[in-house]
C-alpha atoms as a PDB file:
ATOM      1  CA  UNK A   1      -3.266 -82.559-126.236  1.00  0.00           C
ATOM      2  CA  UNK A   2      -6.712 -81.027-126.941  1.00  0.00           C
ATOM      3  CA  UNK A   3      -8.845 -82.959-123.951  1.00  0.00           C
ATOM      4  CA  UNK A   4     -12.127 -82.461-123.564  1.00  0.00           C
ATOM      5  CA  UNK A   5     -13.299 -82.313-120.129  1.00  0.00           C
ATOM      6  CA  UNK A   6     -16.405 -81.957-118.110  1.00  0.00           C
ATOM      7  CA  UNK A   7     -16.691 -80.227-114.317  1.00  0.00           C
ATOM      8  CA  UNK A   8     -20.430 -81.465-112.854  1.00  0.00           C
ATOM      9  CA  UNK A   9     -21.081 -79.185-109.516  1.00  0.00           C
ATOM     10  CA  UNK A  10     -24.532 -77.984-109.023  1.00  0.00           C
ATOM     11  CA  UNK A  11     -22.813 -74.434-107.629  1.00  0.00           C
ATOM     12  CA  UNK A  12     -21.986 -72.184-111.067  1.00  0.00           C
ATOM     13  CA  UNK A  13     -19.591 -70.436-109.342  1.00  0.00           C
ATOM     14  CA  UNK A  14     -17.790 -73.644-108.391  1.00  0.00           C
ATOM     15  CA  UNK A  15     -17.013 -75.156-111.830  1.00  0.00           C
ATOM     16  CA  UNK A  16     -15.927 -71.467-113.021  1.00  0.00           C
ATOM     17  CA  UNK A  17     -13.778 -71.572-110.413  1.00  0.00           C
ATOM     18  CA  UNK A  18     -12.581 -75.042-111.322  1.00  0.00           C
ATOM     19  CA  UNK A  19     -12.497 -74.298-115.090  1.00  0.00           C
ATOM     20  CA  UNK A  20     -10.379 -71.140-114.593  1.00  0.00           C
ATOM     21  CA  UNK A  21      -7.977 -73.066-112.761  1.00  0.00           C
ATOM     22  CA  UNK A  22      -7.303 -75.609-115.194  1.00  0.00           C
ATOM     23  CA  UNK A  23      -7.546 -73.007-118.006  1.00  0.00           C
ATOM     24  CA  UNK A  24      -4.883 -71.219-116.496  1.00  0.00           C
ATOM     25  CA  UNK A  25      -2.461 -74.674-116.889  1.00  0.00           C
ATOM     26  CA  UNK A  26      -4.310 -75.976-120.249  1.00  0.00           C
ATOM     27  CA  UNK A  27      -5.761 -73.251-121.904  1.00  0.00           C
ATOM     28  CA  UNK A  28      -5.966 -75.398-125.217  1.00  0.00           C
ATOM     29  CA  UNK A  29      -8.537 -77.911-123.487  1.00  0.00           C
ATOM     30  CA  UNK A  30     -12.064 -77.651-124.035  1.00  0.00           C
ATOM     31  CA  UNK A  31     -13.784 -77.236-121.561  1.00  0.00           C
ATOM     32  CA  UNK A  32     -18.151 -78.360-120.500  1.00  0.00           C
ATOM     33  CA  UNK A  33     -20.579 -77.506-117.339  1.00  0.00           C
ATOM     34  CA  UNK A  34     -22.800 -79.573-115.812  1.00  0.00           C
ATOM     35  CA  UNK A  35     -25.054 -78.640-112.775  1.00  0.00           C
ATOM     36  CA  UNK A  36     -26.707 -82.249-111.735  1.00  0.00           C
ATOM     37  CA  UNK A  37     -25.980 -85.665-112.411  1.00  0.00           C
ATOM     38  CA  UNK A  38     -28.755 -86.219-114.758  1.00  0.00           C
ATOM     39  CA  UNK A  39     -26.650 -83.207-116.775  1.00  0.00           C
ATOM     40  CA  UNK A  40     -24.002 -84.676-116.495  1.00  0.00           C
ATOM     41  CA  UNK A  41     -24.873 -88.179-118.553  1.00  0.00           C
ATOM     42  CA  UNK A  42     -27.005 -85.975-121.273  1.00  0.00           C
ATOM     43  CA  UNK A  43     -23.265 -83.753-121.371  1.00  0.00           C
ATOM     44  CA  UNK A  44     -21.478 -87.197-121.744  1.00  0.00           C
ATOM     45  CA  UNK A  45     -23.677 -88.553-124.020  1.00  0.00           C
ATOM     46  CA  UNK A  46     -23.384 -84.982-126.735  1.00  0.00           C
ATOM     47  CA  UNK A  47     -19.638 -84.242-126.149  1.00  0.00           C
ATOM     48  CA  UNK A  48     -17.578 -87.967-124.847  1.00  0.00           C
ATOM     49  CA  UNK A  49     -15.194 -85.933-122.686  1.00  0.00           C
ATOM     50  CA  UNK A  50     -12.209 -87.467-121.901  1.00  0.00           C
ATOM     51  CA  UNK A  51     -12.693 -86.440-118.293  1.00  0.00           C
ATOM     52  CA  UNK A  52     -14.966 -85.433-116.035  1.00  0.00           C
ATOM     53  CA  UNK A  53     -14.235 -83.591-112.276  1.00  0.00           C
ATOM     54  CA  UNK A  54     -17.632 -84.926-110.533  1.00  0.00           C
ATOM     55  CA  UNK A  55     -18.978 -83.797-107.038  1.00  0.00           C
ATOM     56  CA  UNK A  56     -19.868 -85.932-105.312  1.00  0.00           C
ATOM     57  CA  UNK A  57     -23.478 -84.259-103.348  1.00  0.00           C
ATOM     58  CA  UNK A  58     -25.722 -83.126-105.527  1.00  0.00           C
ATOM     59  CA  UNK A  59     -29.407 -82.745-105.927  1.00  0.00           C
ATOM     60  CA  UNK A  60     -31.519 -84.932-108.515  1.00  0.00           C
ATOM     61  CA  UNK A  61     -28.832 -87.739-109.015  1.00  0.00           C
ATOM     62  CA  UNK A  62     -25.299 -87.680-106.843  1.00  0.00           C
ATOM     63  CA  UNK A  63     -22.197 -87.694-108.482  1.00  0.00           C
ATOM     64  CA  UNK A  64     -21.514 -91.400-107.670  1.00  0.00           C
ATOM     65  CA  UNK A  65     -25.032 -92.398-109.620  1.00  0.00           C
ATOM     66  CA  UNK A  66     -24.462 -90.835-112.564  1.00  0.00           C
ATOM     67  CA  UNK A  67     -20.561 -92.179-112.771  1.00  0.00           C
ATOM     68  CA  UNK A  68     -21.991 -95.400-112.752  1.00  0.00           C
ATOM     69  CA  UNK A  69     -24.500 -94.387-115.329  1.00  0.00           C
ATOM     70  CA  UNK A  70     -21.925 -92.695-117.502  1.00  0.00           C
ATOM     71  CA  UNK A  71     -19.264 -95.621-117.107  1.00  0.00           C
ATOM     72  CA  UNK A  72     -21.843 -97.956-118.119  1.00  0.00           C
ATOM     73  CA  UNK A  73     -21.999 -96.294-121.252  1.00  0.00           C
ATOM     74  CA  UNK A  74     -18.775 -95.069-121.575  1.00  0.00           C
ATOM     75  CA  UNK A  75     -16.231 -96.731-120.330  1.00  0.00           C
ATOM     76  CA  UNK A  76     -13.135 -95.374-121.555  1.00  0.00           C
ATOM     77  CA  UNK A  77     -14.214 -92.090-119.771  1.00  0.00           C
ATOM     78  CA  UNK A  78     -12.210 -91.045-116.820  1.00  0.00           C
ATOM     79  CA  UNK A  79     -13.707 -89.872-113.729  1.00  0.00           C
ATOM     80  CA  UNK A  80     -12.449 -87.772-110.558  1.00  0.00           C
ATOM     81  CA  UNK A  81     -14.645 -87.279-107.602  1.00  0.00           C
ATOM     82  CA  UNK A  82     -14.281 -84.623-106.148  1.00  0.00           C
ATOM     83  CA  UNK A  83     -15.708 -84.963-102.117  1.00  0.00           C
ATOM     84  CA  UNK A  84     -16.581 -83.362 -99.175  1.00  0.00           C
ATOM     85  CA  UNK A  85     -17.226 -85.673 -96.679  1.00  0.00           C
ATOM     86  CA  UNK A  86     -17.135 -89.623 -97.741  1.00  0.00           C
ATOM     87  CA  UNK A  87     -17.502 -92.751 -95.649  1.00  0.00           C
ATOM     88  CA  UNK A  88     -15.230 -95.830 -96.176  1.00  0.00           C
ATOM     89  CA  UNK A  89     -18.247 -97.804 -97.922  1.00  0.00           C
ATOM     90  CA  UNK A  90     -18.588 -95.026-100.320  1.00  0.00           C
ATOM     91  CA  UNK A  91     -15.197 -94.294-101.155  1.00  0.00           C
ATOM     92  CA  UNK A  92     -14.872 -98.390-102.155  1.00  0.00           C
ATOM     93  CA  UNK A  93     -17.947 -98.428-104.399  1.00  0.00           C
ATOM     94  CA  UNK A  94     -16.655 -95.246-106.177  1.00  0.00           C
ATOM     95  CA  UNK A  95     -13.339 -96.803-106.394  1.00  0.00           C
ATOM     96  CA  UNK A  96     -15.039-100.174-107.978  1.00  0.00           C
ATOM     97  CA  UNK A  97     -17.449 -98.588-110.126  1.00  0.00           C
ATOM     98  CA  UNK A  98     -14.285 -97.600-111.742  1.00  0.00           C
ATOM     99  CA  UNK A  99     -13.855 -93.697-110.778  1.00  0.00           C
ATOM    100  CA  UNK A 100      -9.468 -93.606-110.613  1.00  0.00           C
ATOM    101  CA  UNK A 101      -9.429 -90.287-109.052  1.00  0.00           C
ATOM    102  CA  UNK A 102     -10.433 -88.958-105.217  1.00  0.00           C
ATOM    103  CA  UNK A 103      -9.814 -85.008-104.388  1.00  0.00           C
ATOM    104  CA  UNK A 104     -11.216 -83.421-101.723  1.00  0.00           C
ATOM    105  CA  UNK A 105     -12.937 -80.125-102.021  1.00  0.00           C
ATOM    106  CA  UNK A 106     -10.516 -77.889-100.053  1.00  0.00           C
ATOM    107  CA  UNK A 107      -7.125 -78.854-101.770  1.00  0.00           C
ATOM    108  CA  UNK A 108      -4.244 -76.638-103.169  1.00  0.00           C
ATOM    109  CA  UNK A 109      -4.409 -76.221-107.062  1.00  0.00           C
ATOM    110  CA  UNK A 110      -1.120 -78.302-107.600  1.00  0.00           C
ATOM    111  CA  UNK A 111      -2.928 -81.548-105.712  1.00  0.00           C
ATOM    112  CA  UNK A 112      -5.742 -80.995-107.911  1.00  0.00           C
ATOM    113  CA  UNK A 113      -3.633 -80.738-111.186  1.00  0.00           C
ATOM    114  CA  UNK A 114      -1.392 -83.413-109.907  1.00  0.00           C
ATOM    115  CA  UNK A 115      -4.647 -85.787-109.829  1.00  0.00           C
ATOM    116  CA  UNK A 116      -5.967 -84.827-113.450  1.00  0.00           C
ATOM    117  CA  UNK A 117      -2.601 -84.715-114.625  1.00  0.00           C
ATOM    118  CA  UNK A 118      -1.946 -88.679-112.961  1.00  0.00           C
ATOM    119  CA  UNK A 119      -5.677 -89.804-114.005  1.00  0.00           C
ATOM    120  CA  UNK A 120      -5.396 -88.413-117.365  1.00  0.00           C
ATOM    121  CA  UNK A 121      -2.773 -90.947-118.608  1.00  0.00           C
ATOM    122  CA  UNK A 122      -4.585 -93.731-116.707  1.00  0.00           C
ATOM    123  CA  UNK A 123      -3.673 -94.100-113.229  1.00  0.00           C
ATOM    124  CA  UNK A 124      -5.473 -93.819-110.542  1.00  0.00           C
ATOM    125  CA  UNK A 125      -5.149 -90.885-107.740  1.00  0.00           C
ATOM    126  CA  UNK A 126      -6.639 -90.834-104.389  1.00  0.00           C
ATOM    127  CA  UNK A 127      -6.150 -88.182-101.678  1.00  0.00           C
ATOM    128  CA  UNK A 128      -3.359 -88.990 -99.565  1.00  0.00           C
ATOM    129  CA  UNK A 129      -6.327 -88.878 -95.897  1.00  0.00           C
ATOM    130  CA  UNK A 130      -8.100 -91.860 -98.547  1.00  0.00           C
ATOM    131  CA  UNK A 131      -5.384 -93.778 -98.998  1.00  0.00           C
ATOM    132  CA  UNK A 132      -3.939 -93.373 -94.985  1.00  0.00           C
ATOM    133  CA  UNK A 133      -7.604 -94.226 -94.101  1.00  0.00           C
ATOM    134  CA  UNK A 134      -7.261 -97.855 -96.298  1.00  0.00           C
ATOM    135  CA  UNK A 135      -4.078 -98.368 -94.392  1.00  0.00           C
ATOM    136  CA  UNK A 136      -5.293 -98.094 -90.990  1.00  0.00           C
ATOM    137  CA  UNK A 137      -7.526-100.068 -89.099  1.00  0.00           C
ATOM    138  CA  UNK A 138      -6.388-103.542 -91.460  1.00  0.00           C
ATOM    139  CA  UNK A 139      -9.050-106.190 -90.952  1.00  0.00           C
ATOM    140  CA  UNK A 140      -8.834-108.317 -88.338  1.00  0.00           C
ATOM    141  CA  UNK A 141      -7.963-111.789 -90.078  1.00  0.00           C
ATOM    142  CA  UNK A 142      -5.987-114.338 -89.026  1.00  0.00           C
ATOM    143  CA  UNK A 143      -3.504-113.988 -91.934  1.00  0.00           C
ATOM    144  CA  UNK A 144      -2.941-110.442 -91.335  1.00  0.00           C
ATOM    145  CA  UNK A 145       0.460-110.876 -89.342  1.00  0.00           C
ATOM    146  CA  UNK A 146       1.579-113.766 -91.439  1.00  0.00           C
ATOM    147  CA  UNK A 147       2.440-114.067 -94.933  1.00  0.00           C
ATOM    148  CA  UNK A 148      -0.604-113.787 -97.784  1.00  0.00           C
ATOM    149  CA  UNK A 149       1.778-116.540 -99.939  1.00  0.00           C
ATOM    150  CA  UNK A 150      -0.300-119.661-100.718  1.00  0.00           C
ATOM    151  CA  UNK A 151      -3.802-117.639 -99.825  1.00  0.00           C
ATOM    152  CA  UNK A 152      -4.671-116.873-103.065  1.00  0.00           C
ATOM    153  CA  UNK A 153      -4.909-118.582-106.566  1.00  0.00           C
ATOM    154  CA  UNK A 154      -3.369-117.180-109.579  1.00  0.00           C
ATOM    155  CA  UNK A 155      -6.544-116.433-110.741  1.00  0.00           C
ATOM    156  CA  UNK A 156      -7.833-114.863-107.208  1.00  0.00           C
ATOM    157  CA  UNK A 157      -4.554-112.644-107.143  1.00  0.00           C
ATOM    158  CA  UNK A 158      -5.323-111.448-110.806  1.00  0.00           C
ATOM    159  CA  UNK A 159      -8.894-110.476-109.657  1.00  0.00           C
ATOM    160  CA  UNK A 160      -7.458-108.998-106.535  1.00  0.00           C
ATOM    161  CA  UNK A 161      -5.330-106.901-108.765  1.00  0.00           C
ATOM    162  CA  UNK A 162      -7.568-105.353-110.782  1.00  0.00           C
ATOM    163  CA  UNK A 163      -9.993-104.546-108.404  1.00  0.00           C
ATOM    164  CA  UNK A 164      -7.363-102.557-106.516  1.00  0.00           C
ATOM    165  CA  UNK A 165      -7.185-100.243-109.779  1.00  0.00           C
ATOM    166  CA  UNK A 166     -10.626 -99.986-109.164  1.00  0.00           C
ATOM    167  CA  UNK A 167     -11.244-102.167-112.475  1.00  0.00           C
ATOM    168  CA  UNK A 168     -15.264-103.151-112.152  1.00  0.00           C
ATOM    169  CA  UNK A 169     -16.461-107.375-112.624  1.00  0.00           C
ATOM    170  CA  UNK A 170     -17.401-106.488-115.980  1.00  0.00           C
ATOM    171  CA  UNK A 171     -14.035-105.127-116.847  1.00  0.00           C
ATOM    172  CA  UNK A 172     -12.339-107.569-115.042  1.00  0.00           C
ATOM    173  CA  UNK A 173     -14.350-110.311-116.998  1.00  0.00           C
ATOM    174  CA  UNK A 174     -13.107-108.899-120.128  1.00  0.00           C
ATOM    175  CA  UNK A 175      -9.695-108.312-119.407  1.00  0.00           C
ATOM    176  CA  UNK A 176      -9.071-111.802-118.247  1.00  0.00           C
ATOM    177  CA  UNK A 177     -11.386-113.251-120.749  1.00  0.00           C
ATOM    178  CA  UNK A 178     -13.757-114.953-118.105  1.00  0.00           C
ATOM    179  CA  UNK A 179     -17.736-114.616-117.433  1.00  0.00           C
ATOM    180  CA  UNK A 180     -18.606-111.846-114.603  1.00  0.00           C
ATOM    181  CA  UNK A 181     -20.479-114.746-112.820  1.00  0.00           C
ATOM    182  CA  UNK A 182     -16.839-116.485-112.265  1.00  0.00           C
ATOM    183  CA  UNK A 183     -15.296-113.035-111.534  1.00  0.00           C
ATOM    184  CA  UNK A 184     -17.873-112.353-108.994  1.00  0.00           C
ATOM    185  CA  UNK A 185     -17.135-115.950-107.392  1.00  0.00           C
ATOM    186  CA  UNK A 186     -13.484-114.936-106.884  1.00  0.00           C
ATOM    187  CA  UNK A 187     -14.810-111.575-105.544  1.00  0.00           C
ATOM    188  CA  UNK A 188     -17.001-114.093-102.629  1.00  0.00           C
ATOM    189  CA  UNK A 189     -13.595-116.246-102.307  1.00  0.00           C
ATOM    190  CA  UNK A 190     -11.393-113.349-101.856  1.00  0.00           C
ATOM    191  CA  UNK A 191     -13.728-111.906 -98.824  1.00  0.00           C
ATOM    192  CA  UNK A 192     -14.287-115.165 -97.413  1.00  0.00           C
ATOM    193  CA  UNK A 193     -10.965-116.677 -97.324  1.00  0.00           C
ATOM    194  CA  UNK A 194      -9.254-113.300 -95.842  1.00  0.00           C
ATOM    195  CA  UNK A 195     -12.494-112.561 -93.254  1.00  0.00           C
ATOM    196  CA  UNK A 196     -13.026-109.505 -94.816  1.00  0.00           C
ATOM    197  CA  UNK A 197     -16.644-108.313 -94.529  1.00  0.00           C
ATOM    198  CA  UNK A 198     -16.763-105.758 -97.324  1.00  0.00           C
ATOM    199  CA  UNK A 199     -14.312-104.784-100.418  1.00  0.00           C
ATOM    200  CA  UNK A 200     -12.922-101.662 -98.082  1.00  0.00           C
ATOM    201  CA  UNK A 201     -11.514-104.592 -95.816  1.00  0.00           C
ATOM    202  CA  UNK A 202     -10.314-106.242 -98.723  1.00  0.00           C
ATOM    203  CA  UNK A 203      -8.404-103.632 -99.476  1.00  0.00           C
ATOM    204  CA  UNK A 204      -7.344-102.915 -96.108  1.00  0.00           C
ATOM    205  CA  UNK A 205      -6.017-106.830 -95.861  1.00  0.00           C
ATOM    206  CA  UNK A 206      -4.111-106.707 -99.127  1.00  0.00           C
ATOM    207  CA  UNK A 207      -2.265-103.412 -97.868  1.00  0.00           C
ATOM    208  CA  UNK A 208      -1.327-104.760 -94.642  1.00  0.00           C
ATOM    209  CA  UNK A 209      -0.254-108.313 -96.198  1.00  0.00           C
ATOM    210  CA  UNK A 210       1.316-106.243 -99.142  1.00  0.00           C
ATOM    211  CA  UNK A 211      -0.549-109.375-101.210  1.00  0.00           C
ATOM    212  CA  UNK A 212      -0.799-107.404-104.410  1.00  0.00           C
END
């Protein structure tokens, strides 16, 4: 497959280094620089990449802003961020602003091709220190040591579902062929019936429940 794919890092050196990398496994892809986020959408907008590797600090717009920006407009486009240093809070809104992929910045080259490789075909890949972070501390809910059976609708358990592939309201609206309003309702239900207090808890809950 001839991809297309776009490396946004506002160090040069940095997205050769990335570039050669990936060259050196898919030397048929084509291959576009960005050095800020505000690059980044213009680069989007000009070439539709079927990928882009985005870092996450950066001056003039963080990675994070302009995935959001470029999902918006682009949708089908896959995004990786790649991190140095991310708090749970941020991690979820990357994760349901619909970025699939998490790498750190010091990883091996096979973790790194193993998450374009996984994101690529549409799955979603997050460091394994992300995903043992969602695991531990679970919220502290009432339901957590019993069964999640009979907690959730059908309807809640499809939302639920999605948003653990990090699918965003409006794609979740669509998919299920509801309004974002009543998506975002089952978002509200879905905190307050577990006693989460943010979507990272969520998350947390329906790990430790093993609800989804």
């Amino acid at each position: 497959m001839n991809e297309q794919l776009l490396v946004v890092d506002d160090q040069a050196l940095v997205r050769q280094g990335i570039i050669s990398i990936i060259r050196g496994y898919h030397p048929e892809w084509k291959f576009y620089e960005a050095g800020n986020g505000f690059e980044a959408f213009r680069k989007a907008q000009q070439n539709r990449p079927d990928m882009i590797l985005m870092d996450y600090q950066m001056p003039k717009m963080n990675g994070l802003d302009s995935s959001k920006l470029i999902l918006d407009h682009f949708p089908e486009t896959r995004i990786i961020m790649v991190y140095g240093d991310l708090s749970d809070e941020e991690i979820m809104d990357a994760h349901t602003a619909g970025i699939m992929g998490f790498v750190p910045k010091v990883l091996y080259q096979k973790e790194l091709m193993a998450a374009i490789n996984l994101v690529m075909v549409g799955k979603t890949y997050i460091n394994g220190t992300i995903f043992d972070l969602a695991r531990m501390q679970p919220v502290k809910s009432p339901w957590v040591k019993g069964s999640a059976e009979g907690l959730f609708s059908p309807r809640e358990t499809e939302v639920l579902q999605l948003m653990m592939k990090g699918k965003t309201s409006k794609r979740i609206a669509e998919e299920l062929n509801i309004s974002k309003r009543t998506v975002d309702r089952h978002r509200c239900n879905l905190l307050s019936r577990t006693g989460a207090r943010s979507q990272l808890e969520l998350l947390r809950f329906a790990l430790s429940v093993n609800s989804v």
